[in-house]
PDB file of N, CA and C in Angstrom:
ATOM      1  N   UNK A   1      97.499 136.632 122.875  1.00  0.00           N
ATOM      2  CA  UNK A   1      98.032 136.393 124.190  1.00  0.00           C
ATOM      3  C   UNK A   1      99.000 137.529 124.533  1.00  0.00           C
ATOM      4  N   UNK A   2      99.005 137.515 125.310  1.00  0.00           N
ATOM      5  CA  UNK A   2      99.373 139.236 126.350  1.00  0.00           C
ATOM      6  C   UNK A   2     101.329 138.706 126.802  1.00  0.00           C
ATOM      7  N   UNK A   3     101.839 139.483 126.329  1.00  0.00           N
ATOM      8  CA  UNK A   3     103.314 138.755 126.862  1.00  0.00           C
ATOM      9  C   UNK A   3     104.008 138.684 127.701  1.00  0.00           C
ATOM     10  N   UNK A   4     103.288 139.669 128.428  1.00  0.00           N
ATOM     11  CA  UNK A   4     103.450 139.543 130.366  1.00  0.00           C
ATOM     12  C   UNK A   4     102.823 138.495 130.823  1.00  0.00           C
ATOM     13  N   UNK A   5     101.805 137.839 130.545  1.00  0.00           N
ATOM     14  CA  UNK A   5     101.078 136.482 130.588  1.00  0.00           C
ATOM     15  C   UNK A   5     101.555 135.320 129.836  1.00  0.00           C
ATOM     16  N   UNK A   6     102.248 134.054 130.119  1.00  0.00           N
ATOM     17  CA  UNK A   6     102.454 132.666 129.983  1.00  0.00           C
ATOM     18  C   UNK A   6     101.562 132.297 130.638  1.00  0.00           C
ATOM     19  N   UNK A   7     101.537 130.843 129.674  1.00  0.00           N
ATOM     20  CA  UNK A   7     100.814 129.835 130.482  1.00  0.00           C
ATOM     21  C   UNK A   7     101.853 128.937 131.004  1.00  0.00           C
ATOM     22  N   UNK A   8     101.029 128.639 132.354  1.00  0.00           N
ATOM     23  CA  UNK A   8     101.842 127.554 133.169  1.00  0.00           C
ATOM     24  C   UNK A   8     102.442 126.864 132.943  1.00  0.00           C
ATOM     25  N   UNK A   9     101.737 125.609 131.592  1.00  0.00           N
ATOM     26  CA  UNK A   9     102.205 124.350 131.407  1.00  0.00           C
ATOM     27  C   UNK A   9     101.534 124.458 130.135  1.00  0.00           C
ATOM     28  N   UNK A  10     102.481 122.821 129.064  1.00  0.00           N
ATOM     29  CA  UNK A  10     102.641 123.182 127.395  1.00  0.00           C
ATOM     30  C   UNK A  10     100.960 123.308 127.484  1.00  0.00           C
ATOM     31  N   UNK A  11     100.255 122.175 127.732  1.00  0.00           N
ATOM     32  CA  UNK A  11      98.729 121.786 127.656  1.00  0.00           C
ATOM     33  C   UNK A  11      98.391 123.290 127.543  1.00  0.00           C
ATOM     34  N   UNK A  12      98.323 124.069 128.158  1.00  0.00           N
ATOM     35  CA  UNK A  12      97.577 125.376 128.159  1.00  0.00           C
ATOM     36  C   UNK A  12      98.358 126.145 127.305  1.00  0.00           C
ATOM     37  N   UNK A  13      99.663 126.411 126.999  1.00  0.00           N
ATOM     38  CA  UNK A  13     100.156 126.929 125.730  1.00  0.00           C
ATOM     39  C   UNK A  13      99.578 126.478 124.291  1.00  0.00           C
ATOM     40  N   UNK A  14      99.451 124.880 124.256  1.00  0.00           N
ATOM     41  CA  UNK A  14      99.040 124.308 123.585  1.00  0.00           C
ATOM     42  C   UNK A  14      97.643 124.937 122.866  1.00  0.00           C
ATOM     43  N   UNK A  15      96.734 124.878 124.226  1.00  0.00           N
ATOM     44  CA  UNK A  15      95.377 125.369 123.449  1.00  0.00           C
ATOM     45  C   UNK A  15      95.907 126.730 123.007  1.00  0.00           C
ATOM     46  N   UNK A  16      96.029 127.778 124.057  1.00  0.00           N
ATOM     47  CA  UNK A  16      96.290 128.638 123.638  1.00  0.00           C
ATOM     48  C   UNK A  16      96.484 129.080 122.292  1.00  0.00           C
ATOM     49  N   UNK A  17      97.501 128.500 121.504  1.00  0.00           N
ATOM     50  CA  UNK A  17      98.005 128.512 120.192  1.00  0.00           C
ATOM     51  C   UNK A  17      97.227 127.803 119.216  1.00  0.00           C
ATOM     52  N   UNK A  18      96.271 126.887 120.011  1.00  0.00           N
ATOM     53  CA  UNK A  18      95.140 126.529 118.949  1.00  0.00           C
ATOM     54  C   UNK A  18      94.228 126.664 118.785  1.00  0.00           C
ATOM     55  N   UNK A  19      93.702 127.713 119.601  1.00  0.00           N
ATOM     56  CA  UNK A  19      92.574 128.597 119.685  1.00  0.00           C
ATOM     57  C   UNK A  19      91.900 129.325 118.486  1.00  0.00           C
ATOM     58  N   UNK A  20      91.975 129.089 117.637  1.00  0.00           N
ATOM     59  CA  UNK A  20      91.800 130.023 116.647  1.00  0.00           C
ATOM     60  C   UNK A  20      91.683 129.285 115.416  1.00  0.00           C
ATOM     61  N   UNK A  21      92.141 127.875 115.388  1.00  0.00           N
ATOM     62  CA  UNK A  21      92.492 127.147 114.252  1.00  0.00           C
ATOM     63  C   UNK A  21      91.356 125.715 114.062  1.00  0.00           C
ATOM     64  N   UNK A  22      90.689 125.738 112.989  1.00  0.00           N
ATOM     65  CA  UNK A  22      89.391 125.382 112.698  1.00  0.00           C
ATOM     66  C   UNK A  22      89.592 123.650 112.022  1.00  0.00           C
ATOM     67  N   UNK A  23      88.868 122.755 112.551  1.00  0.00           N
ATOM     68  CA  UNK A  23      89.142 121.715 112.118  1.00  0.00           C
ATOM     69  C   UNK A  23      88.672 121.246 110.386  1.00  0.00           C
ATOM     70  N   UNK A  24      89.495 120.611 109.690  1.00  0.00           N
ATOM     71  CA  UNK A  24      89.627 120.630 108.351  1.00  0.00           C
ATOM     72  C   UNK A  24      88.014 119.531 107.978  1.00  0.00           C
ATOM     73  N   UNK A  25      87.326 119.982 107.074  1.00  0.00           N
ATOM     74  CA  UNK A  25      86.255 119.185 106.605  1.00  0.00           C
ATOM     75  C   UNK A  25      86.757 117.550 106.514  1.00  0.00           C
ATOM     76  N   UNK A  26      86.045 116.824 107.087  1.00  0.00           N
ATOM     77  CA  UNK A  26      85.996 115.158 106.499  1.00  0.00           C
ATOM     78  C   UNK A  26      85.312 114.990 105.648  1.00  0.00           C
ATOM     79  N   UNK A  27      85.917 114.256 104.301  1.00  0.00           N
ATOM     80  CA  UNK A  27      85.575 113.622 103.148  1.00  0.00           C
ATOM     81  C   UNK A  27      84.954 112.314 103.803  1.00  0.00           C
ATOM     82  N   UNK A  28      84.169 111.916 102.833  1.00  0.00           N
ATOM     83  CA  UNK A  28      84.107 109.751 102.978  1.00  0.00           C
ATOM     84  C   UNK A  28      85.508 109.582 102.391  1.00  0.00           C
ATOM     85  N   UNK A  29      86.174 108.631 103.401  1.00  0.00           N
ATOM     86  CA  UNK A  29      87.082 108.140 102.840  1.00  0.00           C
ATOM     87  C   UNK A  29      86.562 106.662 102.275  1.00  0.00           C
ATOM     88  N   UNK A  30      87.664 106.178 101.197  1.00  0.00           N
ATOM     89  CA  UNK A  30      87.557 104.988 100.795  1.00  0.00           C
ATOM     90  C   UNK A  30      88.184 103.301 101.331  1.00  0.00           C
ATOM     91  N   UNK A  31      87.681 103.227 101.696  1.00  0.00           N
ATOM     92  CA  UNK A  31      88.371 101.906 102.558  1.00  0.00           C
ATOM     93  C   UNK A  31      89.316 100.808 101.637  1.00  0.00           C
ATOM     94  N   UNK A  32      90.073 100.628 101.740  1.00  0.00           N
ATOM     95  CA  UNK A  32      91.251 100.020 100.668  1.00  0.00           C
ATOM     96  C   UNK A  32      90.761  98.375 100.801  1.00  0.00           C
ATOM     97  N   UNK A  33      90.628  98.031  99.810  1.00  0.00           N
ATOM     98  CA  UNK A  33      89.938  96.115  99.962  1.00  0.00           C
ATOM     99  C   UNK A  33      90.970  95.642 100.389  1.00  0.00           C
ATOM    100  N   UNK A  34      90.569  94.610 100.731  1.00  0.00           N
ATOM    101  CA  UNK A  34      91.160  93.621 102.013  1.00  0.00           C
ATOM    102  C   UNK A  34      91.818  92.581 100.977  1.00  0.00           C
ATOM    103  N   UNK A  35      92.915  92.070 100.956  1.00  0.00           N
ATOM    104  CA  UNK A  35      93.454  91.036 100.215  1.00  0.00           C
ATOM    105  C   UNK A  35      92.961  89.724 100.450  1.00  0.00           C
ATOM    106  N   UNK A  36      92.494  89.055  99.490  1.00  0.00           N
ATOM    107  CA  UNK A  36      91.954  87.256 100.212  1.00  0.00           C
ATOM    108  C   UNK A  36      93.230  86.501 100.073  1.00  0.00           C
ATOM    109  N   UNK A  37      93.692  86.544 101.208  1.00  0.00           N
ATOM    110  CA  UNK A  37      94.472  85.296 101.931  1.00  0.00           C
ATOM    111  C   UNK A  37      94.050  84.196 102.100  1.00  0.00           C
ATOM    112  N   UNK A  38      94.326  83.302 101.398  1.00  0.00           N
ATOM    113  CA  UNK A  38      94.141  82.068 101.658  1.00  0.00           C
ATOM    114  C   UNK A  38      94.804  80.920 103.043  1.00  0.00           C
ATOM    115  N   UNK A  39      94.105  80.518 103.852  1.00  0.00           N
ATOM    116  CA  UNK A  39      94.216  80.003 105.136  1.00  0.00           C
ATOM    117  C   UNK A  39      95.590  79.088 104.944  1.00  0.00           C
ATOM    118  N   UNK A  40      95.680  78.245 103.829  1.00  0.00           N
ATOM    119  CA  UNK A  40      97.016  77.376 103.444  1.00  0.00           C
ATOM    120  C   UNK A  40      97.748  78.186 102.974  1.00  0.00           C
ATOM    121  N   UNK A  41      98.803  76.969 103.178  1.00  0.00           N
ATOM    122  CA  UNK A  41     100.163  77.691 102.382  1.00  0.00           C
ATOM    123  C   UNK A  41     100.239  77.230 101.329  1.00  0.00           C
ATOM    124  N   UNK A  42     100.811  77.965  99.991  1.00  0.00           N
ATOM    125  CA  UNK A  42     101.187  77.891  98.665  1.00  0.00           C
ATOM    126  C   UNK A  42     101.996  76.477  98.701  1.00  0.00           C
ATOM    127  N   UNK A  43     101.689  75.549  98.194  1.00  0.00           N
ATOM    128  CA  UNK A  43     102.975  74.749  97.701  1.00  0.00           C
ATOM    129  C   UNK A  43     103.482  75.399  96.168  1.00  0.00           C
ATOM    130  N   UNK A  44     104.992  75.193  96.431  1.00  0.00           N
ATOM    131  CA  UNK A  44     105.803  75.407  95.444  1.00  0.00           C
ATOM    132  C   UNK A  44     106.021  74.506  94.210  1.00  0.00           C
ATOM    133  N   UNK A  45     106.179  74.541  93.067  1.00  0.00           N
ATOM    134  CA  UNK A  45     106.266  73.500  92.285  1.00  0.00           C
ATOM    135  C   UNK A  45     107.784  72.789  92.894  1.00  0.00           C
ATOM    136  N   UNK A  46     108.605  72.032  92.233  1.00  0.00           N
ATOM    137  CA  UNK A  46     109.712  71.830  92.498  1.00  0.00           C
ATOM    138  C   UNK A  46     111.010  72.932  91.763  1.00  0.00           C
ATOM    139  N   UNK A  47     110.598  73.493  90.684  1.00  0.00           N
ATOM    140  CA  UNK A  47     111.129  74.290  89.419  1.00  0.00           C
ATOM    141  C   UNK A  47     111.100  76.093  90.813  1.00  0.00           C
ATOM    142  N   UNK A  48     109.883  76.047  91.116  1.00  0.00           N
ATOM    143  CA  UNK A  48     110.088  77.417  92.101  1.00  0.00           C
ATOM    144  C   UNK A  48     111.243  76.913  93.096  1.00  0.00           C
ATOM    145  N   UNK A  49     110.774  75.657  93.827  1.00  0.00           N
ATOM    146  CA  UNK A  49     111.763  75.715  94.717  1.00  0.00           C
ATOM    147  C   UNK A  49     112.964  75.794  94.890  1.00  0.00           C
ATOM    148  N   UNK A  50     113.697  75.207  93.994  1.00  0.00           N
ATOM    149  CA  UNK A  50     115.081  75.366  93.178  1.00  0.00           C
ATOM    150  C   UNK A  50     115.591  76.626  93.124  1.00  0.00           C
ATOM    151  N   UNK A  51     114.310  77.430  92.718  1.00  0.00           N
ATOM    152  CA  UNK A  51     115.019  79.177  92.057  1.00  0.00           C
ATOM    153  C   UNK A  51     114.969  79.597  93.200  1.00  0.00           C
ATOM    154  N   UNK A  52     114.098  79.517  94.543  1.00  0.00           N
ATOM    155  CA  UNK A  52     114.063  80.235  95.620  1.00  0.00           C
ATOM    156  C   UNK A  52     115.254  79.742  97.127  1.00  0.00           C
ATOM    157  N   UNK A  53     115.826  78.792  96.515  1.00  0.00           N
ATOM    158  CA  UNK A  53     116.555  78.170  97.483  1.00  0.00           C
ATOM    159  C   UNK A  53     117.913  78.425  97.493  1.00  0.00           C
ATOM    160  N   UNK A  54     118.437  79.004  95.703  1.00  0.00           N
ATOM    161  CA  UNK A  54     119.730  79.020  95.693  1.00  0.00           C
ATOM    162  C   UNK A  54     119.835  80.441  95.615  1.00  0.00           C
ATOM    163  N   UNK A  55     120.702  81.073  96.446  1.00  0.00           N
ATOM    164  CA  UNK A  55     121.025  82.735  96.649  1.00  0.00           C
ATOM    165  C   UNK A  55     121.992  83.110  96.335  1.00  0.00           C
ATOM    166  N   UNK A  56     122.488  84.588  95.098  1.00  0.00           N
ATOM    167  CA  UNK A  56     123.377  84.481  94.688  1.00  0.00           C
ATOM    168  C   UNK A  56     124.402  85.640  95.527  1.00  0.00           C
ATOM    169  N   UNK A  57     125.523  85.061  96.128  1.00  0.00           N
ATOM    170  CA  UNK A  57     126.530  86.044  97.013  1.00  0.00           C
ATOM    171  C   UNK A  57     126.792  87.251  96.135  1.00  0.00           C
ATOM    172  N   UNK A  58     126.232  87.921  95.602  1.00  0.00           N
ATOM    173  CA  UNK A  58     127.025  89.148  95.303  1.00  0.00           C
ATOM    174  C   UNK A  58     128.055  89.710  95.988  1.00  0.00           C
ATOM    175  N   UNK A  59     128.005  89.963  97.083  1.00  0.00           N
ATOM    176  CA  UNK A  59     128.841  90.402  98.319  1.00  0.00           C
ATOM    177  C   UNK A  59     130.196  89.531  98.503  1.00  0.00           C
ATOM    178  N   UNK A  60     130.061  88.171  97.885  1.00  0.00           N
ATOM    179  CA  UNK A  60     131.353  87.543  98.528  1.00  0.00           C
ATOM    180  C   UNK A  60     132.565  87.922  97.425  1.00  0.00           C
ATOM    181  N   UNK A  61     133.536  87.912  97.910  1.00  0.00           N
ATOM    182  CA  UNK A  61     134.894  88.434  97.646  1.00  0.00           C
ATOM    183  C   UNK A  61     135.371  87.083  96.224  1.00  0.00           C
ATOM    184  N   UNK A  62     135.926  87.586  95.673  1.00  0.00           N
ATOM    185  CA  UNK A  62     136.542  86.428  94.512  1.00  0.00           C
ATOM    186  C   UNK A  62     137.290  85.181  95.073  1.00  0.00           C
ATOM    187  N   UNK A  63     137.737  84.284  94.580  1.00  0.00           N
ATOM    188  CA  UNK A  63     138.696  83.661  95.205  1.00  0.00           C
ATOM    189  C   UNK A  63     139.722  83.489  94.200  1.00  0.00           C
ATOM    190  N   UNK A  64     140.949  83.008  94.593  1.00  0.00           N
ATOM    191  CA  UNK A  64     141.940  82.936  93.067  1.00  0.00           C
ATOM    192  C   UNK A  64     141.919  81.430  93.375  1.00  0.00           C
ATOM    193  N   UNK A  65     142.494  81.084  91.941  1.00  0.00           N
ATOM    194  CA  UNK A  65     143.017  79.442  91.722  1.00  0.00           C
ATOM    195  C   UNK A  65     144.126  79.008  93.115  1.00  0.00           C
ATOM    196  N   UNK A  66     144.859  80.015  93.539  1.00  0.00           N
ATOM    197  CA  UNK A  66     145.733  79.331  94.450  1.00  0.00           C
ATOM    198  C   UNK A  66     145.365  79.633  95.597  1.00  0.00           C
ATOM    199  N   UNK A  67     144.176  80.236  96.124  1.00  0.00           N
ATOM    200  CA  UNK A  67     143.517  80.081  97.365  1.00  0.00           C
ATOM    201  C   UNK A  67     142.840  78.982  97.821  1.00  0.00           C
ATOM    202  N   UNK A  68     143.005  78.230  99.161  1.00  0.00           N
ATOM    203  CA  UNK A  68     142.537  77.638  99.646  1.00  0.00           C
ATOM    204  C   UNK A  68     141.379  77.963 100.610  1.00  0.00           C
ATOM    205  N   UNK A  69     140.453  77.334 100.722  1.00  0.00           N
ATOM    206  CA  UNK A  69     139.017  77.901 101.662  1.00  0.00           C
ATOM    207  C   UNK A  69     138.726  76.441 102.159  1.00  0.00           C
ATOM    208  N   UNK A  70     138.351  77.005 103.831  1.00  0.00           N
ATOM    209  CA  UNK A  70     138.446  75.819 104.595  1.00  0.00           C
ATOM    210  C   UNK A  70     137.261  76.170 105.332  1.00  0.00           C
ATOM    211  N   UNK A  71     135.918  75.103 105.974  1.00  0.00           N
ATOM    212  CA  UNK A  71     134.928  75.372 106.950  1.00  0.00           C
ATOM    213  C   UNK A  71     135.119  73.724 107.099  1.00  0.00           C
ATOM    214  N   UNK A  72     134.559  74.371 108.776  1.00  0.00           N
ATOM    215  CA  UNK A  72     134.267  72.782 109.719  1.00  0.00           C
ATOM    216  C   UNK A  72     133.431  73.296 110.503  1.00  0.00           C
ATOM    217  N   UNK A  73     131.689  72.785 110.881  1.00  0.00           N
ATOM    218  CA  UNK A  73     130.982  73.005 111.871  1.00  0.00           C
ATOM    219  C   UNK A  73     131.943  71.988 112.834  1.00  0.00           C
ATOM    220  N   UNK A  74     131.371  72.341 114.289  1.00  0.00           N
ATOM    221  CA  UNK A  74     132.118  72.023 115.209  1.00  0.00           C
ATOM    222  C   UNK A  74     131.501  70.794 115.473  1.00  0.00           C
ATOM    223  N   UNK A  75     132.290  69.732 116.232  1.00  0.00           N
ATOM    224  CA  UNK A  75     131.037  68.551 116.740  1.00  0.00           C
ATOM    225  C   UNK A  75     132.026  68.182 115.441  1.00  0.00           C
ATOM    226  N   UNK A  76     132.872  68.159 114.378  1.00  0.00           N
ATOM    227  CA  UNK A  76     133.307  67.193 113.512  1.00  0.00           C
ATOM    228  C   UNK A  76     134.528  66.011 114.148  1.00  0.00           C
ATOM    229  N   UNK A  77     134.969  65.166 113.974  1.00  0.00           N
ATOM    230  CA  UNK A  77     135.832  64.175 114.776  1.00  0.00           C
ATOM    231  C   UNK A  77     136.862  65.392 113.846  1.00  0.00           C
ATOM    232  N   UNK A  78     138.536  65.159 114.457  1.00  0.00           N
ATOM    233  CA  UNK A  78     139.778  65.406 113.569  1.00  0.00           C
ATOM    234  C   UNK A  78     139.883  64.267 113.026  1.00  0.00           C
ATOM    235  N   UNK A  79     139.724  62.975 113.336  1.00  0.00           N
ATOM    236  CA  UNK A  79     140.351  61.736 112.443  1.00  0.00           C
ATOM    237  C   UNK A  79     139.463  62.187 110.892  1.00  0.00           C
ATOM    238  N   UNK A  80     138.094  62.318 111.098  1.00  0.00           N
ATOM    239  CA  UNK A  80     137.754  62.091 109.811  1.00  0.00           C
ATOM    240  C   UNK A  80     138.016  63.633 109.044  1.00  0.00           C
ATOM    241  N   UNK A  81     138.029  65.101 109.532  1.00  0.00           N
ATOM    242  CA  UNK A  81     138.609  65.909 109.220  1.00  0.00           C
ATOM    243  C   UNK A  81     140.512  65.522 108.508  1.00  0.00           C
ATOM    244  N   UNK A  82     140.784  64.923 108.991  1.00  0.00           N
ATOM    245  CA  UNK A  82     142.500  64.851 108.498  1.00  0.00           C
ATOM    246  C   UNK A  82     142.007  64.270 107.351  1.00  0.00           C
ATOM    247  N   UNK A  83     140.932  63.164 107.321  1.00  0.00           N
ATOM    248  CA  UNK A  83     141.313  62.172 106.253  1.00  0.00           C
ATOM    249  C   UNK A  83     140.302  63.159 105.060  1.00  0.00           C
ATOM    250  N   UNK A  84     140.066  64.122 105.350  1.00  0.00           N
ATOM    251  CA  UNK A  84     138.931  64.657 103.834  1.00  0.00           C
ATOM    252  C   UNK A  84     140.209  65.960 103.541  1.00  0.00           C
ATOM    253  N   UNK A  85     140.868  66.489 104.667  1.00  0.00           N
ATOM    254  CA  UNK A  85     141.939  67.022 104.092  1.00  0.00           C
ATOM    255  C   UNK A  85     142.912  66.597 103.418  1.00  0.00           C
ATOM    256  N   UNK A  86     143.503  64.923 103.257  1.00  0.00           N
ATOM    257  CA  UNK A  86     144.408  64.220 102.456  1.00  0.00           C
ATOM    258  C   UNK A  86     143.752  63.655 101.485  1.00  0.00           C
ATOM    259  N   UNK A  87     142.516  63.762 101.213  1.00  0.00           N
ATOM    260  CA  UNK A  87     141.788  63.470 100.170  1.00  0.00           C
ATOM    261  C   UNK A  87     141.683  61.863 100.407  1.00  0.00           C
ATOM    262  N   UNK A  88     141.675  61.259 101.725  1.00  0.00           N
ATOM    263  CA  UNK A  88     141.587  60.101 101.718  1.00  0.00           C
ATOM    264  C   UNK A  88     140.184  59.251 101.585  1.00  0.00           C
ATOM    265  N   UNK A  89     139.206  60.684 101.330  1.00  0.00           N
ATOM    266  CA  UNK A  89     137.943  59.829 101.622  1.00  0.00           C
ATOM    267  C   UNK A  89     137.440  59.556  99.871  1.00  0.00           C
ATOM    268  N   UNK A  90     137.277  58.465  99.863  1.00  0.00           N
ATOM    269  CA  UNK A  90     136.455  58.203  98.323  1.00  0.00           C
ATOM    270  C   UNK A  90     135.477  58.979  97.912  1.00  0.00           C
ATOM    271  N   UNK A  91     135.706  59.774  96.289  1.00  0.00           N
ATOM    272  CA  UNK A  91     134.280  60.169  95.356  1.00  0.00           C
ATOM    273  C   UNK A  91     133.263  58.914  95.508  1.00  0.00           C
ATOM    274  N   UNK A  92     132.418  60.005  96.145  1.00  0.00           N
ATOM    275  CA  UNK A  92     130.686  59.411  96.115  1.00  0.00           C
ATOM    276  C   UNK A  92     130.182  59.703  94.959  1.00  0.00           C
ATOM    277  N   UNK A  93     130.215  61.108  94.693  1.00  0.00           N
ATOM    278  CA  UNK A  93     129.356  61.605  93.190  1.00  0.00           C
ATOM    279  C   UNK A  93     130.186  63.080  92.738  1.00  0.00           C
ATOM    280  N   UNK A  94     130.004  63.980  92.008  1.00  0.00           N
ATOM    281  CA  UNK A  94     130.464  64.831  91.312  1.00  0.00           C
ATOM    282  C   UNK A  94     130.080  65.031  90.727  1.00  0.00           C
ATOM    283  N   UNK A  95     129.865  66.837  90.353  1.00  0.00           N
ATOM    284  CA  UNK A  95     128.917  67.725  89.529  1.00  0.00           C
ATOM    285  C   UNK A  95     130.234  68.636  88.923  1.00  0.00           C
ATOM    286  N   UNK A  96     129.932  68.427  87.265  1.00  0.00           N
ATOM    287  CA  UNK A  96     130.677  69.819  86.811  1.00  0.00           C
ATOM    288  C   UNK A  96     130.087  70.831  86.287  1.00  0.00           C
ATOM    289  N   UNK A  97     129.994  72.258  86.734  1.00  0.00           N
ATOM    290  CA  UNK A  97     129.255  73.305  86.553  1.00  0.00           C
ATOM    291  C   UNK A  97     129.881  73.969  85.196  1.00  0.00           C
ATOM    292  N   UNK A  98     130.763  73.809  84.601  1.00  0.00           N
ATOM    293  CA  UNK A  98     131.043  74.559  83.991  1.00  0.00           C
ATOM    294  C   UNK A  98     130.864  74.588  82.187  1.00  0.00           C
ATOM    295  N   UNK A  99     130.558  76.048  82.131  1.00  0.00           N
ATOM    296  CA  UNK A  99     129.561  76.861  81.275  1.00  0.00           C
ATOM    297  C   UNK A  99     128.352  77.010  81.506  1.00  0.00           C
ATOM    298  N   UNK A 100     127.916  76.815  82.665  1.00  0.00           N
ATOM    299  CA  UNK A 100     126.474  76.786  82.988  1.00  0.00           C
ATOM    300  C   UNK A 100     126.683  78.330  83.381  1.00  0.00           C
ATOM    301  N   UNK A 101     125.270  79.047  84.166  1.00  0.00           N
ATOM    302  CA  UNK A 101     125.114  80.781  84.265  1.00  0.00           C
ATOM    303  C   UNK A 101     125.032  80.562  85.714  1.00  0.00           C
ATOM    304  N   UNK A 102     125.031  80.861  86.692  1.00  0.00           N
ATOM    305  CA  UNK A 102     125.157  81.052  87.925  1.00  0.00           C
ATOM    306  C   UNK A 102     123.087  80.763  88.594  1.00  0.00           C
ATOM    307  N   UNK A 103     122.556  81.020  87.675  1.00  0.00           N
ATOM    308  CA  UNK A 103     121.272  80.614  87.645  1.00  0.00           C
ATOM    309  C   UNK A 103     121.157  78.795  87.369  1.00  0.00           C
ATOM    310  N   UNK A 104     121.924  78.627  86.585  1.00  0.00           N
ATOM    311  CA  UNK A 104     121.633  77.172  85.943  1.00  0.00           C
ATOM    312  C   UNK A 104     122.366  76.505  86.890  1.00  0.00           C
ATOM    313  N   UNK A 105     123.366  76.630  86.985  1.00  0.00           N
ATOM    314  CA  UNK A 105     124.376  76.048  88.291  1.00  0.00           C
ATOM    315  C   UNK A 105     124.152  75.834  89.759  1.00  0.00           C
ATOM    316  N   UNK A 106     123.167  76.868  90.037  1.00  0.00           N
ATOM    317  CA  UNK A 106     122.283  76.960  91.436  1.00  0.00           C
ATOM    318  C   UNK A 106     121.012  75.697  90.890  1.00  0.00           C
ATOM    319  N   UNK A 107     120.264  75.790  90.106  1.00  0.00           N
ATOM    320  CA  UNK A 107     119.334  75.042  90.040  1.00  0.00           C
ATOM    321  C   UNK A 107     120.340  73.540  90.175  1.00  0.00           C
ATOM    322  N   UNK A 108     121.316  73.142  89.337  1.00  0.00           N
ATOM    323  CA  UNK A 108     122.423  71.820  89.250  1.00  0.00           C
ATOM    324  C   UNK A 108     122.957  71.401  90.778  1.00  0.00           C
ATOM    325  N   UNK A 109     123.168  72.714  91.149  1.00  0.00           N
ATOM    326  CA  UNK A 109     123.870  72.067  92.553  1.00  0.00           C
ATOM    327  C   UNK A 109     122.773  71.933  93.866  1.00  0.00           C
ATOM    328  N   UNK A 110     121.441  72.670  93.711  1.00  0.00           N
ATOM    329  CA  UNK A 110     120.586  72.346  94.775  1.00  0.00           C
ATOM    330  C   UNK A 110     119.689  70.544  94.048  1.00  0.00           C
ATOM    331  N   UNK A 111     119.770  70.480  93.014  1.00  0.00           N
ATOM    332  CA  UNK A 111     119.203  68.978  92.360  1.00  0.00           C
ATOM    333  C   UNK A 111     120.246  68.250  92.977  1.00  0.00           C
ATOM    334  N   UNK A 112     121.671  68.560  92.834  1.00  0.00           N
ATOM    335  CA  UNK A 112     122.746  67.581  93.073  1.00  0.00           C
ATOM    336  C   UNK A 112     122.964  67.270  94.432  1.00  0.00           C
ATOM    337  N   UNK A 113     122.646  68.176  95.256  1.00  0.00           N
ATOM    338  CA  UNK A 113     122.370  68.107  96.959  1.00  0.00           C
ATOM    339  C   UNK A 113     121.464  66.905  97.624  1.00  0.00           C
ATOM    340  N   UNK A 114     120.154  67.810  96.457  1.00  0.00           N
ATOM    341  CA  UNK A 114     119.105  66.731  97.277  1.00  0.00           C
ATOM    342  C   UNK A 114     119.105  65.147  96.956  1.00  0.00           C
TER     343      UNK A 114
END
C-alpha cells in the first residue's frame, strides 16, 4: 500500500492488511462427549446432607470469653426479646460441642437443629 493512499474506513484498511494472509488448514476436530445428565435430581443420603449444610466461617473474626454477640430478625415482639435476654425463658434442650472438630460439631449441631 502506497502511503500517499489510505483507505477511507477500518473495513478497507482491514482487508487491505489482510490481503496477503492465507487461511490456516482445518483438521477434523474431535467433538468432546456430552455428559449423561440425568433428568432427576440426586437425592442426598442424610450423612451428605449434614456435610453439605454446615459451612465453615473461616472469615469470621474470633470472639473472646467476655464478648457478647447479639442478633434479632425483625418482626420479633421486645416482651419476648427482654425475656430471652434475662434468661427468663426455660431450657428446651442443649448440645455440648466440646472436643468435638469443627466437622463433627457441624454434623451435632445441624442433627440438633433438625
Amino acid at each position: 500500500m502506497a502511503k500517499d493512499k489510505l483507505p477511507e474506513n477500518d473495513t478497507d484498511l482491514f482487508r487491505d492488511m489482510m490481503s496477503g494472509v492465507k487461511p490456516l488448514k482445518v483438521e477434523e476436530r474431535i467433538q468432546p462427549e456430552k455428559p449423561n445428565i440425568s433428568p432427576h435430581r440426586r437425592t442426598q443420603t442424610p450423612e451428605e446432607q449434614i456435610e453439605s449444610d454446615f459451612v465453615e466461617f473461616a472469615h469470621a473474626t474470633d470472639v473472646t470469653p467476655e464478648e457478647s454477640l447479639f442478633f434479632a430478625r425483625t418482626g420479633l415482639q421486645q416482651r419476648l426479646l427482654k425475656q430471652l435476654k434475662r434468661g427468663d425463658m426455660p431450657v428446651e434442650a442443649s448440645l455440648d460441642l466440646h472436643g468435638q472438630t469443627i466437622e463433627e460439631a457441624g454434623k451435632s449441631l445441624t442433627l440438633f437443629l433438625e
